[in-house]
Structure formats: structure tokens, C-alpha cells
PDB file of N, CA and C in Angstrom:
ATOM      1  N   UNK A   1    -184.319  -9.917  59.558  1.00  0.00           N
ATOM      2  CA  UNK A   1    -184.275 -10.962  60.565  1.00  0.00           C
ATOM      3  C   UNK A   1    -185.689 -11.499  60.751  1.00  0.00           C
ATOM      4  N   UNK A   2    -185.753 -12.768  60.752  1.00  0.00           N
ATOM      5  CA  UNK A   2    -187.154 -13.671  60.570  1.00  0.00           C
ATOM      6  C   UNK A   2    -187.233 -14.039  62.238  1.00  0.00           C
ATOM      7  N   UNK A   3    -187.795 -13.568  62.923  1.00  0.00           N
ATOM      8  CA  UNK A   3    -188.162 -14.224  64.432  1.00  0.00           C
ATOM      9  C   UNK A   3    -190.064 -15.106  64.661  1.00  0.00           C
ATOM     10  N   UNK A   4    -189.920 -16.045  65.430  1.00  0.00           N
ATOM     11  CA  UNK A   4    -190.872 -16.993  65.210  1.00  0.00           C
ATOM     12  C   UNK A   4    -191.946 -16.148  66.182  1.00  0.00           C
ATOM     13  N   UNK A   5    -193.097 -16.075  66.301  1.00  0.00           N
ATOM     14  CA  UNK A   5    -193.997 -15.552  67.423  1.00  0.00           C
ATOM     15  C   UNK A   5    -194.038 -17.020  68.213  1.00  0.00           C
ATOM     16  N   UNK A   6    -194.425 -16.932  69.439  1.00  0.00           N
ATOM     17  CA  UNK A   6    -194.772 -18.259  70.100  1.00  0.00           C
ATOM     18  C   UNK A   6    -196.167 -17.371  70.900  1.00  0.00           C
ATOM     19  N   UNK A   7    -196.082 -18.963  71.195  1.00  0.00           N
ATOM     20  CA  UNK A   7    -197.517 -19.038  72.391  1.00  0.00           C
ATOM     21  C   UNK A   7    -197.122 -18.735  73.756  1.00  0.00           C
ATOM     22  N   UNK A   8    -195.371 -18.671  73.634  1.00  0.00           N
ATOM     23  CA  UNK A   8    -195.403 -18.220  75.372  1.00  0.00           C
ATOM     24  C   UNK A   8    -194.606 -16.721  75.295  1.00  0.00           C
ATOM     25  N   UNK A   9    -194.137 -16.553  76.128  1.00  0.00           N
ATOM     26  CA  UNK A   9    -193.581 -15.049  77.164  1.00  0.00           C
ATOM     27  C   UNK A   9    -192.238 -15.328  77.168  1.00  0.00           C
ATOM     28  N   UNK A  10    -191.627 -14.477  76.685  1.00  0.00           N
ATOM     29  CA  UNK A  10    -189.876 -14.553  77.034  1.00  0.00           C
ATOM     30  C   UNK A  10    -190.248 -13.862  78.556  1.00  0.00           C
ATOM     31  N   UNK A  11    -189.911 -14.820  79.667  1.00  0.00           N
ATOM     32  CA  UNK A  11    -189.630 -14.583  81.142  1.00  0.00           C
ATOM     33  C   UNK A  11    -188.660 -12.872  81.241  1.00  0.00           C
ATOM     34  N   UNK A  12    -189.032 -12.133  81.631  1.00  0.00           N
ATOM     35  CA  UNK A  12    -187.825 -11.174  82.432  1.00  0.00           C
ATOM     36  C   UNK A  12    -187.973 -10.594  81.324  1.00  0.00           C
ATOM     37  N   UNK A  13    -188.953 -10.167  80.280  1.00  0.00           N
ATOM     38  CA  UNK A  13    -189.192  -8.866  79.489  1.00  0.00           C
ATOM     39  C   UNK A  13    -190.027  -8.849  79.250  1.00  0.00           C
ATOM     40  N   UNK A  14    -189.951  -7.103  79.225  1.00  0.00           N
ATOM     41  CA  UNK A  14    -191.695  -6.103  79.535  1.00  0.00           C
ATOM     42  C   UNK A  14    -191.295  -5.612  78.573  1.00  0.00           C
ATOM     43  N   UNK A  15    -192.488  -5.576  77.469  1.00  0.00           N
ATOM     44  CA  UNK A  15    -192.760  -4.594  76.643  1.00  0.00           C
ATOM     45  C   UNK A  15    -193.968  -3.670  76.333  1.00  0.00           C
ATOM     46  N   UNK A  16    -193.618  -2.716  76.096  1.00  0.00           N
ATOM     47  CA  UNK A  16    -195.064  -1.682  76.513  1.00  0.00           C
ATOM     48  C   UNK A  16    -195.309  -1.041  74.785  1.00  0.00           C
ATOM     49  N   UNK A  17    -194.810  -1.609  73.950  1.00  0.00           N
ATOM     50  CA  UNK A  17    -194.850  -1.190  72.768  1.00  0.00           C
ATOM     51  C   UNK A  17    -196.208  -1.878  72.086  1.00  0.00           C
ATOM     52  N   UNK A  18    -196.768  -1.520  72.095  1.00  0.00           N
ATOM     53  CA  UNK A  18    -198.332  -2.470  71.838  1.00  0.00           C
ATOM     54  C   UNK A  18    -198.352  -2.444  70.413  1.00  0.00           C
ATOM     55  N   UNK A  19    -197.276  -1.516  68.992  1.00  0.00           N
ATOM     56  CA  UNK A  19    -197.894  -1.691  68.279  1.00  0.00           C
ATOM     57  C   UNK A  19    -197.086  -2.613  67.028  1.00  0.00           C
ATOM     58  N   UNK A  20    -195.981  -3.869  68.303  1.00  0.00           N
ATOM     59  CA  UNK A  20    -195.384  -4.808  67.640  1.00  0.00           C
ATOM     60  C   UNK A  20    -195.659  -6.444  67.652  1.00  0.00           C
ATOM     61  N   UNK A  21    -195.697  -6.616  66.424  1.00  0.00           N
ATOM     62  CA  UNK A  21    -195.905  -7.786  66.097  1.00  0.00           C
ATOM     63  C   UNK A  21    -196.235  -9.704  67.182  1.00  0.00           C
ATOM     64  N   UNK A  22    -195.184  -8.573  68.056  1.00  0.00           N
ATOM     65  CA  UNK A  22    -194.795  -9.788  69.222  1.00  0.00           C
ATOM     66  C   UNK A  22    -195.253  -9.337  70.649  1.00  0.00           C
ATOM     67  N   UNK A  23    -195.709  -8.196  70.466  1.00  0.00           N
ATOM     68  CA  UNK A  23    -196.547  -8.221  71.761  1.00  0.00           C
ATOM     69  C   UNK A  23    -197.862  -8.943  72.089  1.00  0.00           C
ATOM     70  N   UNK A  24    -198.122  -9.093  73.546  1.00  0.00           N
ATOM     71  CA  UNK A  24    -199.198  -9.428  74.262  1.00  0.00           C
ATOM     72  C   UNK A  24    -199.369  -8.914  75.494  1.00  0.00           C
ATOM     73  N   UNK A  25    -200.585  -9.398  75.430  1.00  0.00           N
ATOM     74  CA  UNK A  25    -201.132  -8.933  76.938  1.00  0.00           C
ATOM     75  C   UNK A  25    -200.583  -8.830  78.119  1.00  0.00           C
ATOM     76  N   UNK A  26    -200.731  -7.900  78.865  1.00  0.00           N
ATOM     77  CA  UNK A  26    -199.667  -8.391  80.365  1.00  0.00           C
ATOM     78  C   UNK A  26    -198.525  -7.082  79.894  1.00  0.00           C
ATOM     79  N   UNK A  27    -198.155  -6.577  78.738  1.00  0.00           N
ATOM     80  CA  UNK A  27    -197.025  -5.915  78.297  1.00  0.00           C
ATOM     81  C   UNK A  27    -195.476  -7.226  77.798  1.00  0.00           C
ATOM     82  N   UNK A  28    -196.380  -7.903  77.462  1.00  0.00           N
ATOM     83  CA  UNK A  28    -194.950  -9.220  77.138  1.00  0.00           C
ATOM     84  C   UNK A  28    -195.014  -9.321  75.739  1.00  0.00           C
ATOM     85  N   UNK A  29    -193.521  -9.949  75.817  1.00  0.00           N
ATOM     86  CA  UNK A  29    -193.357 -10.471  74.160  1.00  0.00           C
ATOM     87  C   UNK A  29    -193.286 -11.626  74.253  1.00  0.00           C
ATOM     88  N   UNK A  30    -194.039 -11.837  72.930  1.00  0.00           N
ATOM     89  CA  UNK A  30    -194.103 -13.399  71.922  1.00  0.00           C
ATOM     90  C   UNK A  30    -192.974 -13.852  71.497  1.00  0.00           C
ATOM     91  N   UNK A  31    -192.051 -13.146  70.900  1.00  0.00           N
ATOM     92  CA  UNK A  31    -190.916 -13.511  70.441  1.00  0.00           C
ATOM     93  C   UNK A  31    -189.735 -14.342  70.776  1.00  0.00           C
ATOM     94  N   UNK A  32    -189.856 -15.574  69.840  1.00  0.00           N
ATOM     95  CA  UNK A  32    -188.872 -16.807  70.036  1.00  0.00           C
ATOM     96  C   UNK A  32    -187.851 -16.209  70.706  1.00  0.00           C
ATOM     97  N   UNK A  33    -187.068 -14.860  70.422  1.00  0.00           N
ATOM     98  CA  UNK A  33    -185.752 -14.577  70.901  1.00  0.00           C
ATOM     99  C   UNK A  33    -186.128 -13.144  70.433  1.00  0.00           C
ATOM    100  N   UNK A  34    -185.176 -12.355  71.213  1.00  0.00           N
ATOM    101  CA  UNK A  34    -185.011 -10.924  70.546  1.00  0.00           C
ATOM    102  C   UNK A  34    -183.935 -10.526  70.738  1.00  0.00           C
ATOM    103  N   UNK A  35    -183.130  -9.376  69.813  1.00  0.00           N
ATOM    104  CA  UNK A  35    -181.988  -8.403  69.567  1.00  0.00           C
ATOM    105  C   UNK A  35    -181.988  -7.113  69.829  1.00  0.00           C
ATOM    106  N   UNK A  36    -181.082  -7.087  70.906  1.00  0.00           N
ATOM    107  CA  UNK A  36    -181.200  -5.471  70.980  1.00  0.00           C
ATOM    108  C   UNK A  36    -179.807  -4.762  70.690  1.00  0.00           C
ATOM    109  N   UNK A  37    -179.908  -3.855  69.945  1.00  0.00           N
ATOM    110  CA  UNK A  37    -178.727  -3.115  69.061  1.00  0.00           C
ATOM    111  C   UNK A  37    -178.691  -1.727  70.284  1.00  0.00           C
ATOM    112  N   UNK A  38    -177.252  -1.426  69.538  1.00  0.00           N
ATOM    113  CA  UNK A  38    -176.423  -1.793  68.480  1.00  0.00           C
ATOM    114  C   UNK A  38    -175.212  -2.156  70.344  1.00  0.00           C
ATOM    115  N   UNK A  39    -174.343  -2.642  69.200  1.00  0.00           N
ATOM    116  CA  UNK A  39    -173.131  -3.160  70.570  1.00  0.00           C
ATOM    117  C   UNK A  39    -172.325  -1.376  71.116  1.00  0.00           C
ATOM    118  N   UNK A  40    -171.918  -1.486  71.712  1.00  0.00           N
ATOM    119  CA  UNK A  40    -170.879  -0.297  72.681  1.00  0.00           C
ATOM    120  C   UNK A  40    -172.284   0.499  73.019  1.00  0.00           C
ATOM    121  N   UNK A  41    -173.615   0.238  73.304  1.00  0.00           N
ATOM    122  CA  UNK A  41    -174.387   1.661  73.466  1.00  0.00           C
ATOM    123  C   UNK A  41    -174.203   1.931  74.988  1.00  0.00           C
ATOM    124  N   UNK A  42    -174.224   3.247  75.347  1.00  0.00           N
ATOM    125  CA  UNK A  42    -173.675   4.204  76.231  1.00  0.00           C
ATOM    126  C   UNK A  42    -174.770   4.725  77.518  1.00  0.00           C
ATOM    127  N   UNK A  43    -176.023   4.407  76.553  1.00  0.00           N
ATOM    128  CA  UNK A  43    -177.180   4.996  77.469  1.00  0.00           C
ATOM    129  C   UNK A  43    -178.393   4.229  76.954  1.00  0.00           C
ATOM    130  N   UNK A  44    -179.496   4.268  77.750  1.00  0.00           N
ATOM    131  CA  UNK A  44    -180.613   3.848  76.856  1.00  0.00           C
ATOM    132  C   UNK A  44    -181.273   4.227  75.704  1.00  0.00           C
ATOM    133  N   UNK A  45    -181.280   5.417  75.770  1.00  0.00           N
ATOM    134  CA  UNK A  45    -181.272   6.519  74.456  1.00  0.00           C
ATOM    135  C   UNK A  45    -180.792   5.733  73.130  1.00  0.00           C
ATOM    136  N   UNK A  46    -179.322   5.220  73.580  1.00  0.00           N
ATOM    137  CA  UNK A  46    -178.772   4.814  72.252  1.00  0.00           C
ATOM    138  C   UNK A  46    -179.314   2.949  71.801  1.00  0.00           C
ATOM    139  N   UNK A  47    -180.077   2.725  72.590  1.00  0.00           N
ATOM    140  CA  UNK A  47    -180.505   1.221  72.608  1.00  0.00           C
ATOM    141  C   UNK A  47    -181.612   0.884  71.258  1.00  0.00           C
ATOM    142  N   UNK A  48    -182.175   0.102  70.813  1.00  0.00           N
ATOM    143  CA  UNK A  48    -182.775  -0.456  70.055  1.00  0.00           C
ATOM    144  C   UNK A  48    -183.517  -1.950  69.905  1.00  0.00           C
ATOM    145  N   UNK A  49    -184.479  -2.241  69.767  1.00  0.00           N
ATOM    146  CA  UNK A  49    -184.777  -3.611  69.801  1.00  0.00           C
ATOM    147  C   UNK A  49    -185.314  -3.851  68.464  1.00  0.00           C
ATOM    148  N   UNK A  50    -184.182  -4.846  67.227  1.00  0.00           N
ATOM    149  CA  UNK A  50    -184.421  -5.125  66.222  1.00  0.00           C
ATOM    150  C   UNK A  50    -185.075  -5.836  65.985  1.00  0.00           C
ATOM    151  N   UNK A  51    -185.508  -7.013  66.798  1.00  0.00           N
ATOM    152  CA  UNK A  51    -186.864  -7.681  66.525  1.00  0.00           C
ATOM    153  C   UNK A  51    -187.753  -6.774  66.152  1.00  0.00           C
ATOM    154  N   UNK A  52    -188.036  -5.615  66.419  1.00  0.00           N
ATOM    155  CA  UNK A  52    -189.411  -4.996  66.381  1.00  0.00           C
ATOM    156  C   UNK A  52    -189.959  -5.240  64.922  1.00  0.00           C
ATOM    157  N   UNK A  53    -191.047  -5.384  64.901  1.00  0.00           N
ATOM    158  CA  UNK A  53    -192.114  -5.601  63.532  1.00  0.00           C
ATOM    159  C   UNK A  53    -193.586  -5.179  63.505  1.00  0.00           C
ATOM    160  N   UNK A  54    -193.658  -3.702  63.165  1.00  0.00           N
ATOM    161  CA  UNK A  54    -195.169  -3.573  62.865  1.00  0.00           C
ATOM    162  C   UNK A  54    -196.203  -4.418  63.434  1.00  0.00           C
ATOM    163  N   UNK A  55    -197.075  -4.404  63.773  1.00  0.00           N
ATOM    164  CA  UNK A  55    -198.310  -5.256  63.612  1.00  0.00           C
ATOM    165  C   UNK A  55    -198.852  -5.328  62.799  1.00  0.00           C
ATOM    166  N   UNK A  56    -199.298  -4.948  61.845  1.00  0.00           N
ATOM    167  CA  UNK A  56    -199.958  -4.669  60.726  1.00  0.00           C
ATOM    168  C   UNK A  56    -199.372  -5.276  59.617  1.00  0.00           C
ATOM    169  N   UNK A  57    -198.078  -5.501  59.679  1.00  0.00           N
ATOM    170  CA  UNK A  57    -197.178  -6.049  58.731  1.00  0.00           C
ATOM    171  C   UNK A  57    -196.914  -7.227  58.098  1.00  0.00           C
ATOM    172  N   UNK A  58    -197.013  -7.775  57.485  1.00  0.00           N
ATOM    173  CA  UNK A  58    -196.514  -9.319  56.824  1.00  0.00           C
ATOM    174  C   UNK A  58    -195.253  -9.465  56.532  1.00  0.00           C
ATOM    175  N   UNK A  59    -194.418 -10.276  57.420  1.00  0.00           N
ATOM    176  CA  UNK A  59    -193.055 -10.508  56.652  1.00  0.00           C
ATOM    177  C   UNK A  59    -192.884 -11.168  55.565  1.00  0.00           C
ATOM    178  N   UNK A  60    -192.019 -10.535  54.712  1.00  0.00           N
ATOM    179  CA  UNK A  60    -191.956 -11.094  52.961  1.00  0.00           C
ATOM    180  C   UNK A  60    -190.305 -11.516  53.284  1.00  0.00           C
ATOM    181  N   UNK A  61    -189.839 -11.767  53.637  1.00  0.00           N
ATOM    182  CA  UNK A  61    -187.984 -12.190  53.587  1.00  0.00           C
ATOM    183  C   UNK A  61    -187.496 -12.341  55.153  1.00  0.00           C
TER     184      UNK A  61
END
């Protein structure tokens, strides 16, 4: 999944994961949009956010 970085803040999410692609300052994400997996989850435990992308990383596809 190809997600765009922007220059602004998706409003109403905190992220404290500093070592993704779409973070910034403040604890916010860059990210045009994000996905969080998988569907029926039960607890937070079972949650996921597939946007996530390295920092360090270059997307190739």
C-alpha cells in the first residue's frame, strides 16, 4: 500500500511511534490516510496500523 506523506496532521490521531515514516512532531501523523487492520479485532492487542513504514525505508512498489 502506497500512502502519500503530507505537510499536514490527520486531526484526532496520536502517534507515538517515532520510528515511522509518517510521523511528526507533536506525536502526529503525516499520512494522507491510514489503515488499521485487521476487521473483527476483539481488543487492542489484536489491532494493527498498516500504513506503518520504516523511516529509513524507500518505497519501491
Amino acid at each position: 500500500m502506497r500512502i502519500e506523506k503530507t505537510n499536514d496532521h490527520l486531526d484526532g490521531v496520536k502517534c507515538v511511534v517515532n520510528t515511522c515514516y509518517y510521523h511528526t512532531a507533536g506525536d502526529r501523523c503525516s499520512a494522507a490516510k491510514i489503515e488499521i487492520q485487521p476487521r473483527n479485532a476483539t481488543n487492542t492487542e489484536d489491532t494493527d496500523c498498516a500504513t506503518f513504514r520504516p523511516n529509513n525505508t524507500k518505497f519501491t512498489g
